[in-house]
C-alpha atoms as a PDB file:
ATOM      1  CA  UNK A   1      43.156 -28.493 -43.472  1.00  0.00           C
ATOM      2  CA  UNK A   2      40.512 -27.805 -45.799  1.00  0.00           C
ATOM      3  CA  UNK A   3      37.382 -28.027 -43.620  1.00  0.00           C
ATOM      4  CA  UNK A   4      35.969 -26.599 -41.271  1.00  0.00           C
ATOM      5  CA  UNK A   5      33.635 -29.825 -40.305  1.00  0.00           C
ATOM      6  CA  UNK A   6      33.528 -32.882 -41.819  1.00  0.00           C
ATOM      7  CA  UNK A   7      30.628 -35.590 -40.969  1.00  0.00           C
ATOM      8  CA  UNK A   8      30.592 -39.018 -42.723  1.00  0.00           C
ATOM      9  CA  UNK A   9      28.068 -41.399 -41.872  1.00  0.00           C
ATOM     10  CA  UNK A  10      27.129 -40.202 -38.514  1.00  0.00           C
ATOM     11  CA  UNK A  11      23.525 -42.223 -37.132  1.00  0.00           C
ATOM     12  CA  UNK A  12      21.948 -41.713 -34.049  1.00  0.00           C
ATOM     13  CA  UNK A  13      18.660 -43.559 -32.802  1.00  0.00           C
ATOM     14  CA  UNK A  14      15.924 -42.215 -30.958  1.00  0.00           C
ATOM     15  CA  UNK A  15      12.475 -44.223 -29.998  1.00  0.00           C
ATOM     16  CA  UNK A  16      10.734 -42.411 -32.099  1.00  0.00           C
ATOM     17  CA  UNK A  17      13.183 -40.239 -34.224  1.00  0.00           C
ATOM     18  CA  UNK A  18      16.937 -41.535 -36.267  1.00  0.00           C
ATOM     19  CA  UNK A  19      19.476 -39.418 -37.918  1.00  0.00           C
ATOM     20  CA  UNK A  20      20.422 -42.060 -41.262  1.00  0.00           C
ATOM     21  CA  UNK A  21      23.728 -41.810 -42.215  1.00  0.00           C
ATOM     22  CA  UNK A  22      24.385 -37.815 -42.295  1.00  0.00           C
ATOM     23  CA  UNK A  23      27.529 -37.153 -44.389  1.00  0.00           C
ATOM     24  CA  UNK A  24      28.332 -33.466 -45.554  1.00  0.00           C
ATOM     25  CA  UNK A  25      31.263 -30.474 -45.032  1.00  0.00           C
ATOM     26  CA  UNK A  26      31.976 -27.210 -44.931  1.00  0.00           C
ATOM     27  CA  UNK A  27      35.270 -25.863 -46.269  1.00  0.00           C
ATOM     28  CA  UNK A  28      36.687 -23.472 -44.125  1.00  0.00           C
ATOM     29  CA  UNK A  29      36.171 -19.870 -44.578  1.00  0.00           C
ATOM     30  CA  UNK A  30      32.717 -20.471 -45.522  1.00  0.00           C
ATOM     31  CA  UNK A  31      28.886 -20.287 -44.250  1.00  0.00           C
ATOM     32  CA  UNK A  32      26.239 -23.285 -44.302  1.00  0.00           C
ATOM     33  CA  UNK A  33      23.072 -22.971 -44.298  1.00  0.00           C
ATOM     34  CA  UNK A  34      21.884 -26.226 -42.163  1.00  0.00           C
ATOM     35  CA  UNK A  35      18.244 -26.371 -43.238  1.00  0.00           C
ATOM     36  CA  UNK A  36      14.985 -27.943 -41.997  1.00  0.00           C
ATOM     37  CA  UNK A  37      11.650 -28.069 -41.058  1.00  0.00           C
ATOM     38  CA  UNK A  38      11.558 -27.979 -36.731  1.00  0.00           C
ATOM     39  CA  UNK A  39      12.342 -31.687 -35.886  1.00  0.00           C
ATOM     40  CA  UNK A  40      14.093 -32.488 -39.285  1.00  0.00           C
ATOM     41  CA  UNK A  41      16.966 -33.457 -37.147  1.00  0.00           C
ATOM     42  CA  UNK A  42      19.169 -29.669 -37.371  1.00  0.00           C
ATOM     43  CA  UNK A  43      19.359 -29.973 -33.356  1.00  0.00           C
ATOM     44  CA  UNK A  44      20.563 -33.469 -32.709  1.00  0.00           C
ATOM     45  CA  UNK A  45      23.013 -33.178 -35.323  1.00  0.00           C
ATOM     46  CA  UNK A  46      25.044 -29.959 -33.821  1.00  0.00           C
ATOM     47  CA  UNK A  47      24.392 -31.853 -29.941  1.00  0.00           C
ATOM     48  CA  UNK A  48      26.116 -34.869 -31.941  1.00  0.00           C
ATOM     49  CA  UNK A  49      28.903 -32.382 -32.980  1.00  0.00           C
ATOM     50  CA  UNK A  50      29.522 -30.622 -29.852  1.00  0.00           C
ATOM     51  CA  UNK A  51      29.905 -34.266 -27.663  1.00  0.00           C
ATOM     52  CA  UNK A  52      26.263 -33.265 -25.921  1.00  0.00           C
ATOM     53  CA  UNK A  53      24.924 -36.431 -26.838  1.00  0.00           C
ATOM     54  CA  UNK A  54      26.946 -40.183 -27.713  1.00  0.00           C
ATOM     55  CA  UNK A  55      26.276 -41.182 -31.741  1.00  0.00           C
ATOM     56  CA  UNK A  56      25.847 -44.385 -32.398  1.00  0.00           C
ATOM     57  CA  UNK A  57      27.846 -44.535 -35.466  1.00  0.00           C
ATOM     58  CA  UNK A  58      30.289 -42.561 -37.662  1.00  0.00           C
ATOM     59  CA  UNK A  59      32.804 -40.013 -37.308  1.00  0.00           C
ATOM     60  CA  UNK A  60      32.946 -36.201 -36.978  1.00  0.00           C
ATOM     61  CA  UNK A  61      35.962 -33.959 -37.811  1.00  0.00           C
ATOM     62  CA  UNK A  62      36.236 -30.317 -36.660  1.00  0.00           C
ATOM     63  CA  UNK A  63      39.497 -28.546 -37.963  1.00  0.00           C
ATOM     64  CA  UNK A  64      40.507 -32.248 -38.782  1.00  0.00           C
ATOM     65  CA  UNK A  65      40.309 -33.386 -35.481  1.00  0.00           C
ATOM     66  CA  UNK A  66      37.668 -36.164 -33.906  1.00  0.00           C
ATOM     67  CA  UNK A  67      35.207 -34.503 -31.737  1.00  0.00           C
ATOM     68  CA  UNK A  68      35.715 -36.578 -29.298  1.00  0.00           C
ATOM     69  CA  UNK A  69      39.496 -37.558 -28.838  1.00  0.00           C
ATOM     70  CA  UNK A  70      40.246 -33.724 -28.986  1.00  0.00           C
ATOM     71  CA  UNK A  71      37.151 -32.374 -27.405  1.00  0.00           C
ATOM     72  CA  UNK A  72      38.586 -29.511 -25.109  1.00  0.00           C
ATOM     73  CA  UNK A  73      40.922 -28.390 -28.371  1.00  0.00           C
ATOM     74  CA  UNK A  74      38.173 -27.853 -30.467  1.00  0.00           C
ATOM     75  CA  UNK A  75      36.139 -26.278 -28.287  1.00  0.00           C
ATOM     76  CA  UNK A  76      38.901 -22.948 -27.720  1.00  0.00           C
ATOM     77  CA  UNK A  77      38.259 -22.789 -31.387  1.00  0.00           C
ATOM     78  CA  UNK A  78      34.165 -23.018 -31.597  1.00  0.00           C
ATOM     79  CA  UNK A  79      31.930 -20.253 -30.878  1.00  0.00           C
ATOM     80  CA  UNK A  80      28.064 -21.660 -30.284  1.00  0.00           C
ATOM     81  CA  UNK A  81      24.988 -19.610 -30.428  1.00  0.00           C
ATOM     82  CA  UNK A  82      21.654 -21.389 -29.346  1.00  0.00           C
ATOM     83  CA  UNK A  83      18.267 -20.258 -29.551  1.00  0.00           C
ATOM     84  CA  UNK A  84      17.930 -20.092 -25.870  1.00  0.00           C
ATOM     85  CA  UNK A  85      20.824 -18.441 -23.404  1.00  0.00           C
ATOM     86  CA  UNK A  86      22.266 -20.677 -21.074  1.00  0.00           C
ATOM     87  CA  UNK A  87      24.260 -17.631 -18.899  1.00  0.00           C
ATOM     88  CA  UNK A  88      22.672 -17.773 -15.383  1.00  0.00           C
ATOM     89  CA  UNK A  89      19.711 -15.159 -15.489  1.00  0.00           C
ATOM     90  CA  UNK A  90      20.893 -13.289 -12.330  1.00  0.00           C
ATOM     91  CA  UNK A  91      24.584 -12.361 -13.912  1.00  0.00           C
ATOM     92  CA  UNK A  92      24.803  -8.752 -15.016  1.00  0.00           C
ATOM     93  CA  UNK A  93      26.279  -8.934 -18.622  1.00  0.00           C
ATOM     94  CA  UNK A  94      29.579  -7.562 -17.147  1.00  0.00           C
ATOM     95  CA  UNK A  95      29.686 -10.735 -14.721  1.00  0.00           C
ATOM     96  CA  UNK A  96      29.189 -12.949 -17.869  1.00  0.00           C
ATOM     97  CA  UNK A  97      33.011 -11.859 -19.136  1.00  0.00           C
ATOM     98  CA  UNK A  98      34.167 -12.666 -15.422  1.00  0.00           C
ATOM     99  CA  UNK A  99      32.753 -16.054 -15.393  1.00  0.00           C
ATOM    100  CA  UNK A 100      33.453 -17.182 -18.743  1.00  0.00           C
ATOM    101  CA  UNK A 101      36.864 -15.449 -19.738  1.00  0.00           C
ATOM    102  CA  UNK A 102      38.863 -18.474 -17.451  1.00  0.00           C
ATOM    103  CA  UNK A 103      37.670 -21.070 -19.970  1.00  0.00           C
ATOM    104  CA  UNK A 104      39.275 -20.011 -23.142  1.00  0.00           C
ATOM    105  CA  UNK A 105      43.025 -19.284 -23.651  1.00  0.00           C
ATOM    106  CA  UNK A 106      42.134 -16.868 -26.338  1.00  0.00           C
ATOM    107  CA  UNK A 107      40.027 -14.641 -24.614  1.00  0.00           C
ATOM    108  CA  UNK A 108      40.694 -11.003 -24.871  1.00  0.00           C
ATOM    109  CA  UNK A 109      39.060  -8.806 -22.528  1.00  0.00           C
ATOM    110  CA  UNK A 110      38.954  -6.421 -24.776  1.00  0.00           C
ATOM    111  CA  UNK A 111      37.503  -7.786 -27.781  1.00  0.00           C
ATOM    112  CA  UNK A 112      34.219  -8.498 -25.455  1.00  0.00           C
ATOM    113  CA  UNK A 113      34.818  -4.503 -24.476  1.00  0.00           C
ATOM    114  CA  UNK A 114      34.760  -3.515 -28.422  1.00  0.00           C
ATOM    115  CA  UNK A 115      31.532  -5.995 -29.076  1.00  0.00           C
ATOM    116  CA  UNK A 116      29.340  -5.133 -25.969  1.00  0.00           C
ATOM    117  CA  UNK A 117      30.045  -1.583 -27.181  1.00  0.00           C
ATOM    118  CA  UNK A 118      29.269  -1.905 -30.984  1.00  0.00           C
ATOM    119  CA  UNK A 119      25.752  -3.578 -29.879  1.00  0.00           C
ATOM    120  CA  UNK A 120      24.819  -1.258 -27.028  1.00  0.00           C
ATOM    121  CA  UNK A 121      24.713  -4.297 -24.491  1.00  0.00           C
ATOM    122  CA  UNK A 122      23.614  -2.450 -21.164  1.00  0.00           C
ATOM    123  CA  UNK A 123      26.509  -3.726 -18.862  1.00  0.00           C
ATOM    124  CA  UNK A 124      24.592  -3.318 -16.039  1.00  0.00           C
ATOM    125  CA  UNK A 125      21.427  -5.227 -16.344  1.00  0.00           C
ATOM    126  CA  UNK A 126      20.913  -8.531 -15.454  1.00  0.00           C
ATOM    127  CA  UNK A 127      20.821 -11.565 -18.337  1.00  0.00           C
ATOM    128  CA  UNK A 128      16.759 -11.906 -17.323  1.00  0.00           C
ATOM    129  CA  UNK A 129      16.094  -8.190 -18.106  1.00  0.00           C
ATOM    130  CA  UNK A 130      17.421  -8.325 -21.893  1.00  0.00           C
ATOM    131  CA  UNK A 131      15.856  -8.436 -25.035  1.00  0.00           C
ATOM    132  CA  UNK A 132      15.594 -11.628 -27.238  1.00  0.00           C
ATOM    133  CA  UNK A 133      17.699  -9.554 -29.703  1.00  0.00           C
ATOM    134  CA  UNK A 134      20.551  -8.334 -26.496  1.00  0.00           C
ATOM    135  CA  UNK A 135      20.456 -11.907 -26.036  1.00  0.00           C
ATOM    136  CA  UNK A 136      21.777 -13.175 -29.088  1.00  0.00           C
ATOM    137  CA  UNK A 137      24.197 -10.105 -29.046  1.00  0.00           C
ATOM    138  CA  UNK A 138      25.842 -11.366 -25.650  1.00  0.00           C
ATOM    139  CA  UNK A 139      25.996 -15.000 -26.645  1.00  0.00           C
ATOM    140  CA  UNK A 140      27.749 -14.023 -30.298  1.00  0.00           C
ATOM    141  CA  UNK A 141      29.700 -10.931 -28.287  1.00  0.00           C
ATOM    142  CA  UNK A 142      31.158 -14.128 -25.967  1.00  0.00           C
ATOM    143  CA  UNK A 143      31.392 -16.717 -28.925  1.00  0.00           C
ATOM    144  CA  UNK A 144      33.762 -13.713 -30.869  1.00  0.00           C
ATOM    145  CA  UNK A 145      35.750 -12.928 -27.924  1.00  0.00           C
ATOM    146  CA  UNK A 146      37.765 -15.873 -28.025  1.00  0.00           C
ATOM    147  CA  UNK A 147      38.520 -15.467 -31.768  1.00  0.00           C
ATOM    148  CA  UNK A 148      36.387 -18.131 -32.598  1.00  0.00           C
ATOM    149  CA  UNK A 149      37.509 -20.051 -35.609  1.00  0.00           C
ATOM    150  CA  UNK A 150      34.122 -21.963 -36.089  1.00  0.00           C
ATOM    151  CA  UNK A 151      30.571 -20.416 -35.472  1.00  0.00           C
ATOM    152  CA  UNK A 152      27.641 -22.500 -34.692  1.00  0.00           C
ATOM    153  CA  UNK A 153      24.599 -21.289 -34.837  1.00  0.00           C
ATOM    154  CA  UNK A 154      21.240 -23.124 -33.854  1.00  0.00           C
ATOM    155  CA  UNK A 155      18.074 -21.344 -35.239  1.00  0.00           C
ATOM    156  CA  UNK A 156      19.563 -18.174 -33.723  1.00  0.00           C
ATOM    157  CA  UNK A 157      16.879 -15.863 -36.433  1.00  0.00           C
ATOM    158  CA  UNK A 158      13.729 -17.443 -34.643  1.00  0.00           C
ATOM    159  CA  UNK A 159      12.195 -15.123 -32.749  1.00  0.00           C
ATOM    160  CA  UNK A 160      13.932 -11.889 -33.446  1.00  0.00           C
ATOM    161  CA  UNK A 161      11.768  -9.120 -35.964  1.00  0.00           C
ATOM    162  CA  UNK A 162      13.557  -8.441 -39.450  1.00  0.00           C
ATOM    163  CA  UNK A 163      15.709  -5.647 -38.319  1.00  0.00           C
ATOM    164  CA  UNK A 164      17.177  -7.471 -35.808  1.00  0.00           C
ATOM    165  CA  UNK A 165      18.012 -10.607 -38.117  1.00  0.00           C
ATOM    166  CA  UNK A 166      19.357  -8.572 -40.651  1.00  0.00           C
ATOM    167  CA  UNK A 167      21.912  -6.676 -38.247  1.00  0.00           C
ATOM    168  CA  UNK A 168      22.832  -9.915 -36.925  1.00  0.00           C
ATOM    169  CA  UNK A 169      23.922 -11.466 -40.625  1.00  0.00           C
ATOM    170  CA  UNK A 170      25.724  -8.329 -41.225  1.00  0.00           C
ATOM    171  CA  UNK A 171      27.547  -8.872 -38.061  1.00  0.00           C
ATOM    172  CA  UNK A 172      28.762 -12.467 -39.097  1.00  0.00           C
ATOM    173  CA  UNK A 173      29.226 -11.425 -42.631  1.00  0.00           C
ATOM    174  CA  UNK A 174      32.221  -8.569 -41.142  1.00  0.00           C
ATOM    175  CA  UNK A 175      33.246 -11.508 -38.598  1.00  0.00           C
ATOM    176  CA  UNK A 176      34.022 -14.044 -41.339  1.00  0.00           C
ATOM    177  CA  UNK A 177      35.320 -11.743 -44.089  1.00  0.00           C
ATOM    178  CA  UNK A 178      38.852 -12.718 -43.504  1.00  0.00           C
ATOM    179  CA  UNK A 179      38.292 -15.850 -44.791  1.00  0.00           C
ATOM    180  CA  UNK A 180      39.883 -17.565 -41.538  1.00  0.00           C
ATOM    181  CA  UNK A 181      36.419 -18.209 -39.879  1.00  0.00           C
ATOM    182  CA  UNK A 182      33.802 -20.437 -40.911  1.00  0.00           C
ATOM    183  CA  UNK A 183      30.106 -20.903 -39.482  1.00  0.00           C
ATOM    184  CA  UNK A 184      27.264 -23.572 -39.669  1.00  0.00           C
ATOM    185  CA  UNK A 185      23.820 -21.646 -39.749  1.00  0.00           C
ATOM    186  CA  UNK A 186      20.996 -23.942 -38.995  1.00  0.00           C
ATOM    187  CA  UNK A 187      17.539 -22.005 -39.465  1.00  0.00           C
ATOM    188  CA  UNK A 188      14.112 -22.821 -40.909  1.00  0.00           C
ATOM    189  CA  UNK A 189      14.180 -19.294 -42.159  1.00  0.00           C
ATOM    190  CA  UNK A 190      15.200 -19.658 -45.781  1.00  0.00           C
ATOM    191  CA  UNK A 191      15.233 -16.054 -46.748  1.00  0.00           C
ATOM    192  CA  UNK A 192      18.368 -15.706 -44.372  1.00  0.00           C
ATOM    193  CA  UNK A 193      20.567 -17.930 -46.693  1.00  0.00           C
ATOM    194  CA  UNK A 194      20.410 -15.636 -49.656  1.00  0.00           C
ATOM    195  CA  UNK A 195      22.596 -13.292 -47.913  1.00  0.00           C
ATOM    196  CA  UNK A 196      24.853 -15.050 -46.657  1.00  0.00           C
ATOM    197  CA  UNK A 197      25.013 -18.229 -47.096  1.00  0.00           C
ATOM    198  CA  UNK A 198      27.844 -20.173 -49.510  1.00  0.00           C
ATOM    199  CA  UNK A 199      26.318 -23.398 -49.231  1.00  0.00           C
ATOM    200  CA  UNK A 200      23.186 -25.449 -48.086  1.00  0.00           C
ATOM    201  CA  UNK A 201      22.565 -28.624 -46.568  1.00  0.00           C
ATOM    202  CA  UNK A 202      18.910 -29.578 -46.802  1.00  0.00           C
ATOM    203  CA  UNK A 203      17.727 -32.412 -43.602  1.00  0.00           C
ATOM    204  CA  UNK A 204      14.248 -34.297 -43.446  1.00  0.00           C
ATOM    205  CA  UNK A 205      12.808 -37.084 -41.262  1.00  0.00           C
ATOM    206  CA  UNK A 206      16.932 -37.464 -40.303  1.00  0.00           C
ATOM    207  CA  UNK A 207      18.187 -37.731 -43.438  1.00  0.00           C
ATOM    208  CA  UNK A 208      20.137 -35.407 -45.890  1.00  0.00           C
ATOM    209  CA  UNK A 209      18.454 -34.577 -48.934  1.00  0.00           C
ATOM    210  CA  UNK A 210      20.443 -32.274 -50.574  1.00  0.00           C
ATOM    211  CA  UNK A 211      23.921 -30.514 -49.616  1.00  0.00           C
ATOM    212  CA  UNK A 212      26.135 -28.812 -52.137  1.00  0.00           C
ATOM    213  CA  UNK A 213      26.151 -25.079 -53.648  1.00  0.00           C
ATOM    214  CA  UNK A 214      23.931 -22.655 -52.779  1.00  0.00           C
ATOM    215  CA  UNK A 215      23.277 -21.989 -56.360  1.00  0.00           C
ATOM    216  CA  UNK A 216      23.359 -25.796 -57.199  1.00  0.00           C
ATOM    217  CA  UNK A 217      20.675 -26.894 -55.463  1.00  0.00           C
ATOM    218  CA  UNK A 218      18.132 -24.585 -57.329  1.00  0.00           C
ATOM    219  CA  UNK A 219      20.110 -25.833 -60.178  1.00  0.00           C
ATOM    220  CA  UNK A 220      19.152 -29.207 -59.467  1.00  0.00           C
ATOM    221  CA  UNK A 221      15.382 -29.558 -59.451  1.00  0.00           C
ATOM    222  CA  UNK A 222      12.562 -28.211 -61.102  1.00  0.00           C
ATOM    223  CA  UNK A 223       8.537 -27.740 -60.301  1.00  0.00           C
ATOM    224  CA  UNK A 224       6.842 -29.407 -62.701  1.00  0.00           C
ATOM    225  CA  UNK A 225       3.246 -28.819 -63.277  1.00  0.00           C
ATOM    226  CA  UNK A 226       0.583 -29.936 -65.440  1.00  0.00           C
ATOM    227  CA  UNK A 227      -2.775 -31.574 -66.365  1.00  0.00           C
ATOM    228  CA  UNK A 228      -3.407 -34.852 -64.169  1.00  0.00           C
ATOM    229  CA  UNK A 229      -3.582 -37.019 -67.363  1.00  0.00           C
ATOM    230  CA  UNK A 230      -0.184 -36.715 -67.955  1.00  0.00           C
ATOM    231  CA  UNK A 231       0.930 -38.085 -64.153  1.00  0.00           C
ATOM    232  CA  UNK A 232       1.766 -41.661 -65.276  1.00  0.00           C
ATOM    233  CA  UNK A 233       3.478 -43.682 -63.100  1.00  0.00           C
ATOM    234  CA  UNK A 234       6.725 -43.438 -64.685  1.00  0.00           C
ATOM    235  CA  UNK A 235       6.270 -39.736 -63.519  1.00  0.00           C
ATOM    236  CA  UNK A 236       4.462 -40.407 -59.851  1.00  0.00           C
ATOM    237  CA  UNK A 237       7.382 -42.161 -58.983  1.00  0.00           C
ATOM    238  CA  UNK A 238      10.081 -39.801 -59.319  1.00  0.00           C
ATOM    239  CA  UNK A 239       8.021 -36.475 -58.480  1.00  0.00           C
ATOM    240  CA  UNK A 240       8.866 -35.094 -54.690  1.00  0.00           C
ATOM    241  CA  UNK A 241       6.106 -34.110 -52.436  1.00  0.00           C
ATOM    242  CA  UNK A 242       3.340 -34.839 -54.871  1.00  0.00           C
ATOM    243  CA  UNK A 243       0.528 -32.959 -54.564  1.00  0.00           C
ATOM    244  CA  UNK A 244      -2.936 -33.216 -56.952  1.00  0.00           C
ATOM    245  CA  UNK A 245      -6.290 -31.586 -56.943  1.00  0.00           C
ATOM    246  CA  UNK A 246      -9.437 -31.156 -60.047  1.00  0.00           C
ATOM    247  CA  UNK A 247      -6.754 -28.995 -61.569  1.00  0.00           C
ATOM    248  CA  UNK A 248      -3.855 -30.727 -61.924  1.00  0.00           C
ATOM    249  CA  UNK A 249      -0.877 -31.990 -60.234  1.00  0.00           C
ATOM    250  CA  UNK A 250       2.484 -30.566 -58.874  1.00  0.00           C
ATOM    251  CA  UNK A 251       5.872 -31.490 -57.603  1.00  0.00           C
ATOM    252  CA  UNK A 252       9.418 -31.388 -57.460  1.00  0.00           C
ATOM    253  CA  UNK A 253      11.792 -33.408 -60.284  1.00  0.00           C
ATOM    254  CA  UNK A 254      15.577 -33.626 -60.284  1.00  0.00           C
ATOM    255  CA  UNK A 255      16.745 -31.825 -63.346  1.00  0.00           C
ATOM    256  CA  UNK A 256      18.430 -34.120 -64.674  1.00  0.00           C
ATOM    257  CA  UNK A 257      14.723 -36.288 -65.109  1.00  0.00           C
ATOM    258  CA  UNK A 258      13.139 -33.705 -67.101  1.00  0.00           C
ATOM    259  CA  UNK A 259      14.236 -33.923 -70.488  1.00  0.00           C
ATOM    260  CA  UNK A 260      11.237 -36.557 -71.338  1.00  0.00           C
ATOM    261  CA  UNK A 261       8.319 -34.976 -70.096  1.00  0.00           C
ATOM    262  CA  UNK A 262       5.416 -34.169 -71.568  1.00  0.00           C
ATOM    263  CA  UNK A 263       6.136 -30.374 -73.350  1.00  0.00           C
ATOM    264  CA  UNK A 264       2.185 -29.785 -72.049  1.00  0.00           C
ATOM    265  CA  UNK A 265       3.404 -29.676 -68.517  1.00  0.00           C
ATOM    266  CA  UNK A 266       5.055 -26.468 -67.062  1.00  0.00           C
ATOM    267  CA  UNK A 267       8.984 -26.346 -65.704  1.00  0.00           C
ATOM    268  CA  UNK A 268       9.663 -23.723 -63.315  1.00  0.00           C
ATOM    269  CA  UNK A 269      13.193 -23.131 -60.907  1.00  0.00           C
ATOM    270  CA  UNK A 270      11.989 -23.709 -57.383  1.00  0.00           C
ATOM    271  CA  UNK A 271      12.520 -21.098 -54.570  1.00  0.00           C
ATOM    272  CA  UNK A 272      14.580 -22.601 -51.605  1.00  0.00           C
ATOM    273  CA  UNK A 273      11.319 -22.559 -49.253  1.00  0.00           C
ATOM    274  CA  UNK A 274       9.761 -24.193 -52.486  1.00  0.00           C
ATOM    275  CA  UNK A 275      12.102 -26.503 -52.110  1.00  0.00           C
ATOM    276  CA  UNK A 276      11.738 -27.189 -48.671  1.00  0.00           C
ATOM    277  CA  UNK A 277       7.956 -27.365 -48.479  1.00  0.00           C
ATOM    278  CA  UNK A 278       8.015 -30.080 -50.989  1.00  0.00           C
ATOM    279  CA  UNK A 279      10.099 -32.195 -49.589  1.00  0.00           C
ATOM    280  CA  UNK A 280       8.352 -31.589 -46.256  1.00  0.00           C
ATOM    281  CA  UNK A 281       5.637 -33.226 -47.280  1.00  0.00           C
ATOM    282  CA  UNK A 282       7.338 -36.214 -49.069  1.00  0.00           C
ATOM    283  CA  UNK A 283       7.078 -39.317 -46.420  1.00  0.00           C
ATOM    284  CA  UNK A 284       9.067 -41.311 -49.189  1.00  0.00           C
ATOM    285  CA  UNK A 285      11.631 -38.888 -49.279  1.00  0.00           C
ATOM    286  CA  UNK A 286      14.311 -39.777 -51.708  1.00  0.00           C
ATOM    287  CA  UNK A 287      18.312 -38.407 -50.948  1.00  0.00           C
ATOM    288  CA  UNK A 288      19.762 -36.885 -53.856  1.00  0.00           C
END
């Protein structure tokens, strides 16, 4: 088995919203960064993965399995952190452990021990008095007592202040250094990915734009600036989330397209959130 999920042509249609033929995977051992503006389609995509919702076409691997002929095997092996706790408010954390430790034939009482203990979770208080950052400590302290081989995270940085987002990447950075363990990070929060993410798959209007490298996708595309007589419509065409004013113009090119523009305009290696606020504004948006 070489990854950790595999999607290939998954679609699923909304009134108003589709996901268009979403194809990418993660090799095992690694993180994913799953990124997109709010509404890109991060959400529906890990509901899809998880059997929360029916797709209406494609398939879905986890650890090589289909997500839905080997549901309850796949889940002993998935850890799932969303950006709201589902644990009934009125539970005291140490009730948590009682109530969940019968679902998972992995659990270890004493793992959840260890983790409440390394984050200071008050076992005492109720699930209503915590913090947003105890929170996400008792949902990942539950998702890594069951030796979770596959981490899912949905927007679990929104929300929390930077100290709090950086102690929670260390944590998964120590959880996954064994190379066993992989997890799929979905966040808006680009700044996240550069320390810790292997790879990134970019998502807009429900479609995948980009998903490869970390490294390779600034490698791929370049801002290109430059005096509005040079847009021609050669140029207009291929440029990603145009944008013009007196001054000039600006937008995002594929690399590879460069070589015969105009030595007048400007070439610069787009930040990630560069990247993502172009194509955020593309309505046209072209996958790569």
């Amino acid at each position: 088995m070489d990854n950790a999920i595999e999607l290939a042509n998954l679609c699923k249609h909304y009134k108003d919203f589709a996901l268009d033929n979403i194809s990418f995977s993660l090799p095992m051992g690694h993180v994913m960064g799953f990124v997109g503006q709010n509404g890109a389609g991060k959400t529906t995509t890990i509901r899809l993965m998880l059997n929360m919702t029916n797709r209406d076409g494609g398939t879905i691997k986890i650890f090589g399995l289909d997500n839905m002929d080997d549901e309850q095997k796949i889940k002993q092996d998935i850890g799932v952190v969303f950006d709201e706790i589902f644990f009934v408010e009125s539970w005291k954390v140490r009730e948590v452990e009682k109530a969940l430790k019968g679902f998972y034939s992995k659990w270890s009482s004493e793992s959840f021990a260890q983790y409440a203990g390394s984050f200071k979770l008050p076992m005492d208080k109720k699930v209503s008095e915590l913090s947003r950052g105890m929170k996400m400590k008792l949902m990942l302290t539950v998702a890594m007592s069951h030796d979770a081989k596959l981490l899912i995270f949905d927007e679990p940085t929104s929300g929390l202040d930077p100290v709090a987002r950086d102690e929670l990447l260390k944590i998964l950075g120590t959880y996954i250094s064994d190379g066993q363990r992989s997890i799929l990070f979905s966040t808006h929060i680009t700044s996240d990915l550069d320390k810790i993410a292997d790879y990134v798959t970019l998502i807009q209007n429900g479609r995948i734009f980009h998903s490869g490298t970390k490294d390779g996708l600034l490698e791929s595309y370049r801002i290109v600036k430059g005096d509005l007589k040079y847009l021609q419509s050669a140029l207009r065409e291929k440029l990603i989330g145009l944008a013009t004013d007196i001054t000039g113009f600006s937008g995002l090119l594929p690399t590879s397209e460069c070589k015969g523009i105009s030595v007048e305009m400007v070439k610069a290696t787009p930040t990630r959130e560069e990247i993502l606020v172009f194509i955020s504004r593309d309505d046209g948006i072209r996958k790569q």
